[in-house]
PDB file of N, CA and C in Angstrom:
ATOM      1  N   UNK A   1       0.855  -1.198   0.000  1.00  0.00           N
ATOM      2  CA  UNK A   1       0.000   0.000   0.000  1.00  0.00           C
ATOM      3  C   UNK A   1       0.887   1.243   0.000  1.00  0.00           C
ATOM      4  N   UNK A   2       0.131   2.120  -0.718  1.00  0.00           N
ATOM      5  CA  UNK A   2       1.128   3.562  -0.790  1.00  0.00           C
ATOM      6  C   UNK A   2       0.179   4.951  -0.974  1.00  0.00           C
ATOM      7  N   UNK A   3       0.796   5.917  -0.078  1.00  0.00           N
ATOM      8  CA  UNK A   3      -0.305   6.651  -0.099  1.00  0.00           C
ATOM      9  C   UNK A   3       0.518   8.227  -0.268  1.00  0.00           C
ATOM     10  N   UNK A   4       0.183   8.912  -1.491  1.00  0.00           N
ATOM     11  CA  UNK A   4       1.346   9.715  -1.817  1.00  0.00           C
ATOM     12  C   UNK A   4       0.388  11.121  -1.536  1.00  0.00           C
ATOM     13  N   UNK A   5       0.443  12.115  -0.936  1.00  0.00           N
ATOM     14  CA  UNK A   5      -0.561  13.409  -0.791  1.00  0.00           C
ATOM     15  C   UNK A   5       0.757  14.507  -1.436  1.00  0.00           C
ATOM     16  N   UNK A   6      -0.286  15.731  -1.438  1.00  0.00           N
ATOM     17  CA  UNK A   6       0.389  16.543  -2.170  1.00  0.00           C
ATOM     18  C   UNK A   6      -0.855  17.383  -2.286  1.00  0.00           C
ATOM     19  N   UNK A   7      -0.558  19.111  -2.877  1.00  0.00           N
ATOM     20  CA  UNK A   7      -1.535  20.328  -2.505  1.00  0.00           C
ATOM     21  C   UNK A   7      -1.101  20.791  -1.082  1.00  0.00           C
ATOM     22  N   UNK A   8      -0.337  20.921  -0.126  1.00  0.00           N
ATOM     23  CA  UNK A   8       0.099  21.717   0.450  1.00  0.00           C
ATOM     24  C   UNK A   8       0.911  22.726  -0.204  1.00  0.00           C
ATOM     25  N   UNK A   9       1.008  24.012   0.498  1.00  0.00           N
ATOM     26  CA  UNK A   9       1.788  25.238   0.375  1.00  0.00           C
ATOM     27  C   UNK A   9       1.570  26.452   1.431  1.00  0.00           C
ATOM     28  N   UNK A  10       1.731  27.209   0.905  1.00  0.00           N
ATOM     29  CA  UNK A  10       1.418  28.298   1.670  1.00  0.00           C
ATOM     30  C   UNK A  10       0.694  29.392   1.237  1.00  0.00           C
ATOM     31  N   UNK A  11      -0.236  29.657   2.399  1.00  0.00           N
ATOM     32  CA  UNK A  11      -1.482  30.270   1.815  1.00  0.00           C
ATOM     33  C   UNK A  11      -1.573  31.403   3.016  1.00  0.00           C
ATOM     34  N   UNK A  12      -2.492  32.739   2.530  1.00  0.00           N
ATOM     35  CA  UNK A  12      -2.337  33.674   3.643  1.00  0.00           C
ATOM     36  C   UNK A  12      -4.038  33.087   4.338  1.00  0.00           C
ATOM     37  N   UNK A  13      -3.902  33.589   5.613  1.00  0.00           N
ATOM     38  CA  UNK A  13      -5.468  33.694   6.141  1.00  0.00           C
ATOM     39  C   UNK A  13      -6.857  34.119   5.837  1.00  0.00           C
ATOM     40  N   UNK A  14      -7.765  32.588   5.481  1.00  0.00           N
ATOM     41  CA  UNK A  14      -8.713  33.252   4.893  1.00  0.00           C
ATOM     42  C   UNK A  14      -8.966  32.577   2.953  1.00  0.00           C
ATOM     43  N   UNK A  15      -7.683  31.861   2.758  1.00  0.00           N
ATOM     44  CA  UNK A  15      -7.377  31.353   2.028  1.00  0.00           C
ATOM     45  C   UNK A  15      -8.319  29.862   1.587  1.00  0.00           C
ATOM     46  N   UNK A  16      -7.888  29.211   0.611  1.00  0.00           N
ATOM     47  CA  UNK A  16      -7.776  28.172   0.436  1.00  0.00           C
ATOM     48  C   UNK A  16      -7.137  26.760   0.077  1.00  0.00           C
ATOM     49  N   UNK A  17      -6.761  25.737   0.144  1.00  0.00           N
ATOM     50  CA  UNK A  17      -6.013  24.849  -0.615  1.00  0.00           C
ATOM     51  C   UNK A  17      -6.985  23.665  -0.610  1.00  0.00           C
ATOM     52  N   UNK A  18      -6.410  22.638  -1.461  1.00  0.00           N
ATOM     53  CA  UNK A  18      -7.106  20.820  -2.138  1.00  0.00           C
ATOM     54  C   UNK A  18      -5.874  19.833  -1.951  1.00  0.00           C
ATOM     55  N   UNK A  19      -5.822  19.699  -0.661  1.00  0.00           N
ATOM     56  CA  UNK A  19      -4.762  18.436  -0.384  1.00  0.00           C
ATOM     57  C   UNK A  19      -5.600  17.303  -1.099  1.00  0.00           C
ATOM     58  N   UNK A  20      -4.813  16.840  -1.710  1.00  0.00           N
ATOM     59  CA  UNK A  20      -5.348  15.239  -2.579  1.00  0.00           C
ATOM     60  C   UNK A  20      -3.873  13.967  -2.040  1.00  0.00           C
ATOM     61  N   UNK A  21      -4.400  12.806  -1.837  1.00  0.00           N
ATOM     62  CA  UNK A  21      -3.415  11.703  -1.587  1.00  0.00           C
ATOM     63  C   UNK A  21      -4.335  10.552  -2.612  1.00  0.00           C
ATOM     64  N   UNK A  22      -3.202  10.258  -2.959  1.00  0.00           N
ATOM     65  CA  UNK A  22      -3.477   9.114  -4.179  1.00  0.00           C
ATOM     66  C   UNK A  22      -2.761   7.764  -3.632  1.00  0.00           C
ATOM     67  N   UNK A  23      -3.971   7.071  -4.145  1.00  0.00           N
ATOM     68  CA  UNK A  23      -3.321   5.735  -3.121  1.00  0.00           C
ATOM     69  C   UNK A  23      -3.389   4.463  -3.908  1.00  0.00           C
ATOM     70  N   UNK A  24      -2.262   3.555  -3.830  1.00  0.00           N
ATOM     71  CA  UNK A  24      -2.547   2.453  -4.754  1.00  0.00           C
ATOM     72  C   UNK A  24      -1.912   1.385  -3.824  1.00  0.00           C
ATOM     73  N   UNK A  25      -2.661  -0.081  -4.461  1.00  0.00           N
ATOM     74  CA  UNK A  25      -2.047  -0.990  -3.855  1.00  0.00           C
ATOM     75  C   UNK A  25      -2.957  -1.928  -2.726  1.00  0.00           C
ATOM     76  N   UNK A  26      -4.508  -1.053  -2.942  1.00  0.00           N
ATOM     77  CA  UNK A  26      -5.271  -1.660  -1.969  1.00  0.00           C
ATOM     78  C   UNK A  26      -6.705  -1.630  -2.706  1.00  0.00           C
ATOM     79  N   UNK A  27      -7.571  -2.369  -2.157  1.00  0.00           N
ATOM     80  CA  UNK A  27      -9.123  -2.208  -2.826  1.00  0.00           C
ATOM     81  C   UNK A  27      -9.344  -0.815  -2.467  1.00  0.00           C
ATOM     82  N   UNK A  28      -9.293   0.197  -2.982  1.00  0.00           N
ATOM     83  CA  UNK A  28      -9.220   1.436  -2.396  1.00  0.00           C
ATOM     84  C   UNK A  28     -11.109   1.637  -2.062  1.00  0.00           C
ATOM     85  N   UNK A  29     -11.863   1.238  -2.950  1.00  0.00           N
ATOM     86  CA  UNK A  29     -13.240   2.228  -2.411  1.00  0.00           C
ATOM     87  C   UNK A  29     -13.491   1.125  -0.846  1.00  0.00           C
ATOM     88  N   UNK A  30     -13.090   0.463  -0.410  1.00  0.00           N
ATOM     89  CA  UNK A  30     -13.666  -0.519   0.508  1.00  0.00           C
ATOM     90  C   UNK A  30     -13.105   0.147   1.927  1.00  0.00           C
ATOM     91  N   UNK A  31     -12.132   0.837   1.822  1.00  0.00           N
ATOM     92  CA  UNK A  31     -11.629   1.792   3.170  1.00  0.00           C
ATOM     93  C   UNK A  31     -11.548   2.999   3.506  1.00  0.00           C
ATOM     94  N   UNK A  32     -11.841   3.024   4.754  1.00  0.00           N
ATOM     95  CA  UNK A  32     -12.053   4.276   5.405  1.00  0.00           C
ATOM     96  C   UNK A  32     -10.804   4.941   5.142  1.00  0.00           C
ATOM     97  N   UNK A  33     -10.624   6.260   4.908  1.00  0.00           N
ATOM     98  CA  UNK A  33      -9.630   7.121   4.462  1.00  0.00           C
ATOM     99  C   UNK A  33      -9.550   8.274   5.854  1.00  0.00           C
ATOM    100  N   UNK A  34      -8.399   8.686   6.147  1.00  0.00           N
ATOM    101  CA  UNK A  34      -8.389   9.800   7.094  1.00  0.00           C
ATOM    102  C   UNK A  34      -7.348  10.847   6.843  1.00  0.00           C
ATOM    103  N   UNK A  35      -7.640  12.004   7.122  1.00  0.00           N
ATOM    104  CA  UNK A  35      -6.553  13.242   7.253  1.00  0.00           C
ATOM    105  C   UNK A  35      -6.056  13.456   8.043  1.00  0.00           C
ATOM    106  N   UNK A  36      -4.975  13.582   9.138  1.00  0.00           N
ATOM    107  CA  UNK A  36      -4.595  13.469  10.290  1.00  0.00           C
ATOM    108  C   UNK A  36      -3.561  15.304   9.915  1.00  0.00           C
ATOM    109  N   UNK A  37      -3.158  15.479  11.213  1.00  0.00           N
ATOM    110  CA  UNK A  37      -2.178  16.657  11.268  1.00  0.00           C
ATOM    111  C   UNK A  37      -1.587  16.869  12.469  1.00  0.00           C
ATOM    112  N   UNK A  38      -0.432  17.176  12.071  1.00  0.00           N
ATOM    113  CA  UNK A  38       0.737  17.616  13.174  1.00  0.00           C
ATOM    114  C   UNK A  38       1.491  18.955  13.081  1.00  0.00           C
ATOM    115  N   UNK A  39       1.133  19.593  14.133  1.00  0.00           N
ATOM    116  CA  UNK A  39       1.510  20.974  14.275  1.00  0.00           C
ATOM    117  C   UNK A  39       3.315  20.734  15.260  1.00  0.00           C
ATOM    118  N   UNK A  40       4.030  21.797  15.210  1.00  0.00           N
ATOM    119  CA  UNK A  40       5.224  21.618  15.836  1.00  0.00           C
ATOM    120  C   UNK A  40       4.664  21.816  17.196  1.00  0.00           C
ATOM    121  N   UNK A  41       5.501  21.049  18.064  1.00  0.00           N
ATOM    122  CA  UNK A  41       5.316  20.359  19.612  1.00  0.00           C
ATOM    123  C   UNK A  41       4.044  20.227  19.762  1.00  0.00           C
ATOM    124  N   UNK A  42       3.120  19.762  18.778  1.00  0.00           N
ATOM    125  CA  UNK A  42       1.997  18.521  19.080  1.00  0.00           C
ATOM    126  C   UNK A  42       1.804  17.565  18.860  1.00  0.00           C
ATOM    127  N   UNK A  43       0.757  17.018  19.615  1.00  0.00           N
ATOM    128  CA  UNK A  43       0.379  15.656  18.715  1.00  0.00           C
ATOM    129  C   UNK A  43      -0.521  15.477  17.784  1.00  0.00           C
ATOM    130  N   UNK A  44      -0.309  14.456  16.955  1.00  0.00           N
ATOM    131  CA  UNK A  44      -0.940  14.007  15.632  1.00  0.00           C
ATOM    132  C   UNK A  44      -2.575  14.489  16.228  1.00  0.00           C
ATOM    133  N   UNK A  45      -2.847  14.986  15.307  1.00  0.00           N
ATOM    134  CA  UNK A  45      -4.404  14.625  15.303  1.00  0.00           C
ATOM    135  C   UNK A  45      -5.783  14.367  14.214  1.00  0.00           C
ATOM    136  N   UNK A  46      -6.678  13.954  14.257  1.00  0.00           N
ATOM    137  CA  UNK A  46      -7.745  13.103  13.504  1.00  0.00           C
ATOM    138  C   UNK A  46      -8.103  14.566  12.852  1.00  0.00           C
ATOM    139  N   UNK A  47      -8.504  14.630  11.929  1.00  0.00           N
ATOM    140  CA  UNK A  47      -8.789  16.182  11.142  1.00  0.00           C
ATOM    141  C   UNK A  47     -10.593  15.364   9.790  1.00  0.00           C
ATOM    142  N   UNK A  48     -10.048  14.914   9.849  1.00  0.00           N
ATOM    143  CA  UNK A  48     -11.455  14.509   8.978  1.00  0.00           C
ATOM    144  C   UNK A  48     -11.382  12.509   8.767  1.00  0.00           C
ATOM    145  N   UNK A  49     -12.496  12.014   9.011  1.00  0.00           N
ATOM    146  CA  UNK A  49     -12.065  10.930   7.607  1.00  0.00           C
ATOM    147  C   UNK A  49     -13.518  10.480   6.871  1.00  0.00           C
ATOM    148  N   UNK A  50     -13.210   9.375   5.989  1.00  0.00           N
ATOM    149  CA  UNK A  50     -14.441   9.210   4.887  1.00  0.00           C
ATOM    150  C   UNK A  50     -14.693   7.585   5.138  1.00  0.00           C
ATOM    151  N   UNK A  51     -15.615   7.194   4.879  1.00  0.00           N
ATOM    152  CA  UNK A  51     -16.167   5.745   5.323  1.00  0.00           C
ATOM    153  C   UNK A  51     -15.905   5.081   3.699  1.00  0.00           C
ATOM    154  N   UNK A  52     -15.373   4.016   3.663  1.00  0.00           N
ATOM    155  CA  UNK A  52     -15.461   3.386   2.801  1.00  0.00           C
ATOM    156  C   UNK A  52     -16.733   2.519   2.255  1.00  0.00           C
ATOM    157  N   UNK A  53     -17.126   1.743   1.430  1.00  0.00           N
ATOM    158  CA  UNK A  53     -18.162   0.503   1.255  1.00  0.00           C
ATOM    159  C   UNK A  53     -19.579   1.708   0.302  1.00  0.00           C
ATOM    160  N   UNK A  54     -20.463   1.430   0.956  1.00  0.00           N
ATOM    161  CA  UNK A  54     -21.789   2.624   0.206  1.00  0.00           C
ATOM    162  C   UNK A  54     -22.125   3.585   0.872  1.00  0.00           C
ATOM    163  N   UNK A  55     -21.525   3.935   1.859  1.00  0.00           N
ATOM    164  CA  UNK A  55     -22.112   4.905   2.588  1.00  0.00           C
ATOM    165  C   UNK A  55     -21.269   6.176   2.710  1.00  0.00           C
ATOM    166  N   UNK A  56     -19.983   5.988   2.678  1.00  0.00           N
ATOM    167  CA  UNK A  56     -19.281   7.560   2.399  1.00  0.00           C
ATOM    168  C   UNK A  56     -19.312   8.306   3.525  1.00  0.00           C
ATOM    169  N   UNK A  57     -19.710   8.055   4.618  1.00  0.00           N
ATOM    170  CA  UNK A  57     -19.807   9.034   6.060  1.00  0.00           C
ATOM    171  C   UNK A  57     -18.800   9.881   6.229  1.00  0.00           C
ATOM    172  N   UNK A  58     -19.069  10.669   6.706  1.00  0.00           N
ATOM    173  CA  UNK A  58     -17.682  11.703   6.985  1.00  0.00           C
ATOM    174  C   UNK A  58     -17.537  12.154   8.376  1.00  0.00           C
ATOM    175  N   UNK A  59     -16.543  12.367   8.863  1.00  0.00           N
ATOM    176  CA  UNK A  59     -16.726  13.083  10.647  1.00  0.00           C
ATOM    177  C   UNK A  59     -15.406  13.886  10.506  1.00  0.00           C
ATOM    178  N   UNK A  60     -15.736  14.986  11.138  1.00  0.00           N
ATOM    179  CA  UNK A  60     -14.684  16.488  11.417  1.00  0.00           C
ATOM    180  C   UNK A  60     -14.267  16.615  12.549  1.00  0.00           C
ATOM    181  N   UNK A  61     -13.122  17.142  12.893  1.00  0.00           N
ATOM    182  CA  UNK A  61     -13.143  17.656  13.917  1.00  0.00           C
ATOM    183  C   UNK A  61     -13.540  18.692  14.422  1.00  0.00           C
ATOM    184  N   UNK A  62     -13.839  19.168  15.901  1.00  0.00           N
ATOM    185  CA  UNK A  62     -15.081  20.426  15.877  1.00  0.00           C
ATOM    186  C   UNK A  62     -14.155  21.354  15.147  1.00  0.00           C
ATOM    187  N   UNK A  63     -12.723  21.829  15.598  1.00  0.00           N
ATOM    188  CA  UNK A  63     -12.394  22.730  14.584  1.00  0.00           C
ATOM    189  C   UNK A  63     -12.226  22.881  13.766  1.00  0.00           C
ATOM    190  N   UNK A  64     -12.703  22.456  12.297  1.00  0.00           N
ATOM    191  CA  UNK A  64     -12.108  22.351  11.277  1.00  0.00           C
ATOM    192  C   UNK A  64     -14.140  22.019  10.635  1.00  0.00           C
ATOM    193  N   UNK A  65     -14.946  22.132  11.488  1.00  0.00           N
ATOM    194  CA  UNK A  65     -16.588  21.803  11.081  1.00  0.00           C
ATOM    195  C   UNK A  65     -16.610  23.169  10.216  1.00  0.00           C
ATOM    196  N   UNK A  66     -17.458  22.774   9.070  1.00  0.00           N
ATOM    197  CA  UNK A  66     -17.911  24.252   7.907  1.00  0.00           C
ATOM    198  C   UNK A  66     -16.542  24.462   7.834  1.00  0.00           C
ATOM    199  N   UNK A  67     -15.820  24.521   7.223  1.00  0.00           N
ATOM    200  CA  UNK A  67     -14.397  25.109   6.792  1.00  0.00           C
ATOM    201  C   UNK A  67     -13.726  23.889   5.372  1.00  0.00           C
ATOM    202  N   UNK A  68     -13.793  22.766   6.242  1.00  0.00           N
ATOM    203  CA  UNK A  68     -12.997  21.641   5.773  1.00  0.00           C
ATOM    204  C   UNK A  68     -14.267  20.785   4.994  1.00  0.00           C
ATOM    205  N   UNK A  69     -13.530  20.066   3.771  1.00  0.00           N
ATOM    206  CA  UNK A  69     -14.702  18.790   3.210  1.00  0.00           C
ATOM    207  C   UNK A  69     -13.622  17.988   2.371  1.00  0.00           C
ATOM    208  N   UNK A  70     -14.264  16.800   2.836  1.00  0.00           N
ATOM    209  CA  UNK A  70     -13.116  15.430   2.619  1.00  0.00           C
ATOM    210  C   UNK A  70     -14.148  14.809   1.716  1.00  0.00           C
ATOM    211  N   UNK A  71     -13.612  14.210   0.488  1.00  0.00           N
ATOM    212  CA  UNK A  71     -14.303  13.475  -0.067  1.00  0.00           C
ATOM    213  C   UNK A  71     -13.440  12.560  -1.103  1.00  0.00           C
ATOM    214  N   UNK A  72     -14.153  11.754  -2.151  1.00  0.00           N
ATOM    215  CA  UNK A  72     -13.477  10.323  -2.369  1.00  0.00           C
ATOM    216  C   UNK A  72     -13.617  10.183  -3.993  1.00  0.00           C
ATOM    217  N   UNK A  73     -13.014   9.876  -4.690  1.00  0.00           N
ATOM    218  CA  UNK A  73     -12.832   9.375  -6.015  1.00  0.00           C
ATOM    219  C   UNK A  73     -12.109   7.871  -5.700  1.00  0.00           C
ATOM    220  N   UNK A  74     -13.399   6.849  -6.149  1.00  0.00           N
ATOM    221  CA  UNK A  74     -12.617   5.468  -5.710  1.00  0.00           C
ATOM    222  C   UNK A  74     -12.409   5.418  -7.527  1.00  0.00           C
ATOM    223  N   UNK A  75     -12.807   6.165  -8.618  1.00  0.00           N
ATOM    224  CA  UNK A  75     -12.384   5.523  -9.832  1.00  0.00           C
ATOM    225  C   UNK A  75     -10.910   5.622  -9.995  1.00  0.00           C
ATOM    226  N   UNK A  76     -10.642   6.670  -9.314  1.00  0.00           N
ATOM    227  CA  UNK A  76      -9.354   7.761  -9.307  1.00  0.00           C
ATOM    228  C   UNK A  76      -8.192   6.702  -8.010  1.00  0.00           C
ATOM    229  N   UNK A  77      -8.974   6.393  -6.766  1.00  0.00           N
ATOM    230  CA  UNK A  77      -8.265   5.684  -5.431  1.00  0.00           C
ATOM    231  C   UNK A  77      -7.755   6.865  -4.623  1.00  0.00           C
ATOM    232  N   UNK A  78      -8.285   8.063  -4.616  1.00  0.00           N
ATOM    233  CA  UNK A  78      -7.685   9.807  -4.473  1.00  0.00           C
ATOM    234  C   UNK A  78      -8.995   9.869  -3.745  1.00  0.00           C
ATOM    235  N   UNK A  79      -8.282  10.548  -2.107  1.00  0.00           N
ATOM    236  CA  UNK A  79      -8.989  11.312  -1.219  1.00  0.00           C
ATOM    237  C   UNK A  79      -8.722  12.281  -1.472  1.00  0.00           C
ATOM    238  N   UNK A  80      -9.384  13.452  -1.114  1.00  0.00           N
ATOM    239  CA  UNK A  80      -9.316  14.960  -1.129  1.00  0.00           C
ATOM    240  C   UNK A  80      -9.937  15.858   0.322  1.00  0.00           C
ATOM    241  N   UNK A  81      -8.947  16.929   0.370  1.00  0.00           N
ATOM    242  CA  UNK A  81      -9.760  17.565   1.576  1.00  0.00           C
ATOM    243  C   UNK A  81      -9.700  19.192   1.400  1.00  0.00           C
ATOM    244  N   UNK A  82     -10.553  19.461   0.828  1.00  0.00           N
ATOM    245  CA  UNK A  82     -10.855  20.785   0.503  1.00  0.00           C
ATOM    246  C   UNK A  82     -10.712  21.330   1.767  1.00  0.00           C
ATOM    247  N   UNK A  83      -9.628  22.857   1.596  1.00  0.00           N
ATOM    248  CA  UNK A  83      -9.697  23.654   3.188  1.00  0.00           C
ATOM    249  C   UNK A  83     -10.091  24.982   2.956  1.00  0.00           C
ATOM    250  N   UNK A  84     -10.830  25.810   3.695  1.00  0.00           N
ATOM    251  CA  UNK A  84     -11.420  26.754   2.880  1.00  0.00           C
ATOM    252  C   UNK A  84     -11.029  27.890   4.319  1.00  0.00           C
ATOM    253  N   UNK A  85     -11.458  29.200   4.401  1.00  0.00           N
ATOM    254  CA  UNK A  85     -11.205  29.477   5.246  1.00  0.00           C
ATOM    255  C   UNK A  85      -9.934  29.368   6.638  1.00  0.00           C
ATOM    256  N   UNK A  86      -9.203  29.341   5.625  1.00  0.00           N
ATOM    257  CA  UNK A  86      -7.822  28.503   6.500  1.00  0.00           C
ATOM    258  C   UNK A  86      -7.241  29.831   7.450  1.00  0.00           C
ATOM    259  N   UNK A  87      -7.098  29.294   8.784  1.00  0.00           N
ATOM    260  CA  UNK A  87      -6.323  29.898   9.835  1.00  0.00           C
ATOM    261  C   UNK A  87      -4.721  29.812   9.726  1.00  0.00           C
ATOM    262  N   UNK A  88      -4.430  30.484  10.829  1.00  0.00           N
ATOM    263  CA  UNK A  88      -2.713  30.178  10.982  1.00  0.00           C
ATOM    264  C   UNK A  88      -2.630  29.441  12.045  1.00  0.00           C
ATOM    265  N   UNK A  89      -3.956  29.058  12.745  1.00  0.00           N
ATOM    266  CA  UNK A  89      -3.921  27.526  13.664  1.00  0.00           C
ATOM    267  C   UNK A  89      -3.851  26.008  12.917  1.00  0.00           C
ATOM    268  N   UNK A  90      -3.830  26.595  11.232  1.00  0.00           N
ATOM    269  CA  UNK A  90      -4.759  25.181  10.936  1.00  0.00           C
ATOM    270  C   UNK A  90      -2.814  24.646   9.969  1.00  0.00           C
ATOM    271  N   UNK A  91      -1.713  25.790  10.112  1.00  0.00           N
ATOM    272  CA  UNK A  91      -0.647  25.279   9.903  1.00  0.00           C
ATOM    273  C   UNK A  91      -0.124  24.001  10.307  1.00  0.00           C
ATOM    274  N   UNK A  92       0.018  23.473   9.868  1.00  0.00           N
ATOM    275  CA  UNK A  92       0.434  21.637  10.299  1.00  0.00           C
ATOM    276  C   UNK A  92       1.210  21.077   9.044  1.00  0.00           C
ATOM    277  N   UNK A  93       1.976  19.625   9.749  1.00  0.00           N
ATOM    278  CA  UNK A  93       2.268  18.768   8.326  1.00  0.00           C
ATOM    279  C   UNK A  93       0.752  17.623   8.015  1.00  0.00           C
ATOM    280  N   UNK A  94       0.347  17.515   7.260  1.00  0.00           N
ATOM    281  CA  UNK A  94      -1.112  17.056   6.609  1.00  0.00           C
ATOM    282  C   UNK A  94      -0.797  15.550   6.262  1.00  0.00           C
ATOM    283  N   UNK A  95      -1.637  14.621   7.003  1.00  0.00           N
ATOM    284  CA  UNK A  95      -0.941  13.483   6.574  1.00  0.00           C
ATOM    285  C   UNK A  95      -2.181  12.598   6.175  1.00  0.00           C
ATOM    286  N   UNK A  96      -2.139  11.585   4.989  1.00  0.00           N
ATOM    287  CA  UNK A  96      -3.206  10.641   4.244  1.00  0.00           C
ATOM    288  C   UNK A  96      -3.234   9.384   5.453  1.00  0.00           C
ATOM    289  N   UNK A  97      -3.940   8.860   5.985  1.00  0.00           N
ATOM    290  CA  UNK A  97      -3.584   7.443   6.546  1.00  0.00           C
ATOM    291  C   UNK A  97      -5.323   6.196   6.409  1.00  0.00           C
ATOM    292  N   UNK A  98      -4.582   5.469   5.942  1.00  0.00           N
ATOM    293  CA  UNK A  98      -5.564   3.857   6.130  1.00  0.00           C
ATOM    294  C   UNK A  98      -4.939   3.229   6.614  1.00  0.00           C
ATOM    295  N   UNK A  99      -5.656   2.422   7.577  1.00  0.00           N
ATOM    296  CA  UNK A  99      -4.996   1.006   8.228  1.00  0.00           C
ATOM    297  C   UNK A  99      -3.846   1.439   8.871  1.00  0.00           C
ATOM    298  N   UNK A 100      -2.806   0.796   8.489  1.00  0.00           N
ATOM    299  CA  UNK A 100      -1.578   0.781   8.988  1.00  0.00           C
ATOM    300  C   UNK A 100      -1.032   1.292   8.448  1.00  0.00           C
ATOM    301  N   UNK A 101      -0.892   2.411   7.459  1.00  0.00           N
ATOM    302  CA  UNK A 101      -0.170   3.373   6.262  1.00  0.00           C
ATOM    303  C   UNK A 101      -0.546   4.290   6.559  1.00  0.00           C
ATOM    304  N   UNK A 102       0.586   5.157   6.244  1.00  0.00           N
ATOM    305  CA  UNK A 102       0.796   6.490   6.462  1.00  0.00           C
ATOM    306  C   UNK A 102       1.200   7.320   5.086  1.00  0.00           C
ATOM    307  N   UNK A 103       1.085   8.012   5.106  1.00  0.00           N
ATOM    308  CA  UNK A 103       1.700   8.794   3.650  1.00  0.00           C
ATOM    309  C   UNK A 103       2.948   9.732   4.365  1.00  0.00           C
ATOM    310  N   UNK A 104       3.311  10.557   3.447  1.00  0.00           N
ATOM    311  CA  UNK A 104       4.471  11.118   3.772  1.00  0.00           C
ATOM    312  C   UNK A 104       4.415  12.646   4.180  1.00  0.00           C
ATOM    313  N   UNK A 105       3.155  12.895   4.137  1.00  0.00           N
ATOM    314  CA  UNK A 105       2.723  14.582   4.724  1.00  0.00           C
ATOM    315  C   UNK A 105       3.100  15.450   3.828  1.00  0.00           C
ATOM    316  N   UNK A 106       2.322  16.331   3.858  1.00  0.00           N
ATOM    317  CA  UNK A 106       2.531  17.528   2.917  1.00  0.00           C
ATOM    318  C   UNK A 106       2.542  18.972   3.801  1.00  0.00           C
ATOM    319  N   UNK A 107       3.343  19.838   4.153  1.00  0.00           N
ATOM    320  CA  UNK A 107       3.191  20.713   4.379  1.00  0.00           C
ATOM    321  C   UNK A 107       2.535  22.028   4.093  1.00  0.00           C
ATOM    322  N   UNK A 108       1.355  22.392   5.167  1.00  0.00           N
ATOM    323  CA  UNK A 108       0.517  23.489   5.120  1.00  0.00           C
ATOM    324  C   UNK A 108       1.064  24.682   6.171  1.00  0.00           C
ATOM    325  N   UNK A 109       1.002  25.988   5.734  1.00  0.00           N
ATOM    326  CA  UNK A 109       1.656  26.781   6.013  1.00  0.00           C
ATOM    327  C   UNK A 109       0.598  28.199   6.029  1.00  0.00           C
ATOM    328  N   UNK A 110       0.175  29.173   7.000  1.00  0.00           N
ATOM    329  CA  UNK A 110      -1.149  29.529   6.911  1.00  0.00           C
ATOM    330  C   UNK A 110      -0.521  30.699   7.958  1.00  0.00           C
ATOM    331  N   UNK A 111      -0.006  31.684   6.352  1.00  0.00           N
ATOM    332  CA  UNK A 111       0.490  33.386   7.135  1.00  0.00           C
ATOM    333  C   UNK A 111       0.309  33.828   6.154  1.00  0.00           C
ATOM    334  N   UNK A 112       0.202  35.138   6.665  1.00  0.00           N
ATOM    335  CA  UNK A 112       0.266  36.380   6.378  1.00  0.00           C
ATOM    336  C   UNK A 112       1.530  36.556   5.529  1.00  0.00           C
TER     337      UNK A 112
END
């Protein structure tokens, strides 16, 4: 399994970016997909994820509710997480994860 993201940069406040991770190597529409993030001297945390199978569910974290939308191209095997309204709290490294895989993070960067 491999899970490659990318669409980080740097954006001023108020902004937007489309982190996308493309993933191969697994039945991709059958798993739950997640966005995770790590800010410097924190810990990882759960930022969105998407339900695999027919139902597509989604859950946010409260900060990131109305701002953020995660969604799924299983023709593609590409999650996406639209960020809209972006803070300079919401600076982190952005990371793809299923199962036991991790991707390699993409850096988001959210100044002035």
């Amino acid at each position: 399994v491999q899970l490659v993201e990318s669409g980080g940069g740097l954006v001023q406040p108020g902004g937007s970016l489309r982190l996308s991770c493309a993933a191969s190597g697994l039945i991709f529409s059958l798993y739950t997909m997640n966005w995770y993030r790590q800010a410097p001297g924190n810990e990882r945390e759960l930022v969105a994820y998407i339900t695999g199978g027919d139902s597509s569910s989604t859950y946010y974290t409260n900060s990131v509710k109305g701002r953020f939308t995660i969604s799924r191209d299983n023709a593609n095997s590409t999650v996406y997480l639209q960020m809209n309204s972006l803070k300079s709290e919401d600076t982190a490294v952005y990371y793809c994860q299923t199962g036991m895989k991790w991707g390699q993070g993409t850096q988001v960067t959210v100044s002035s």
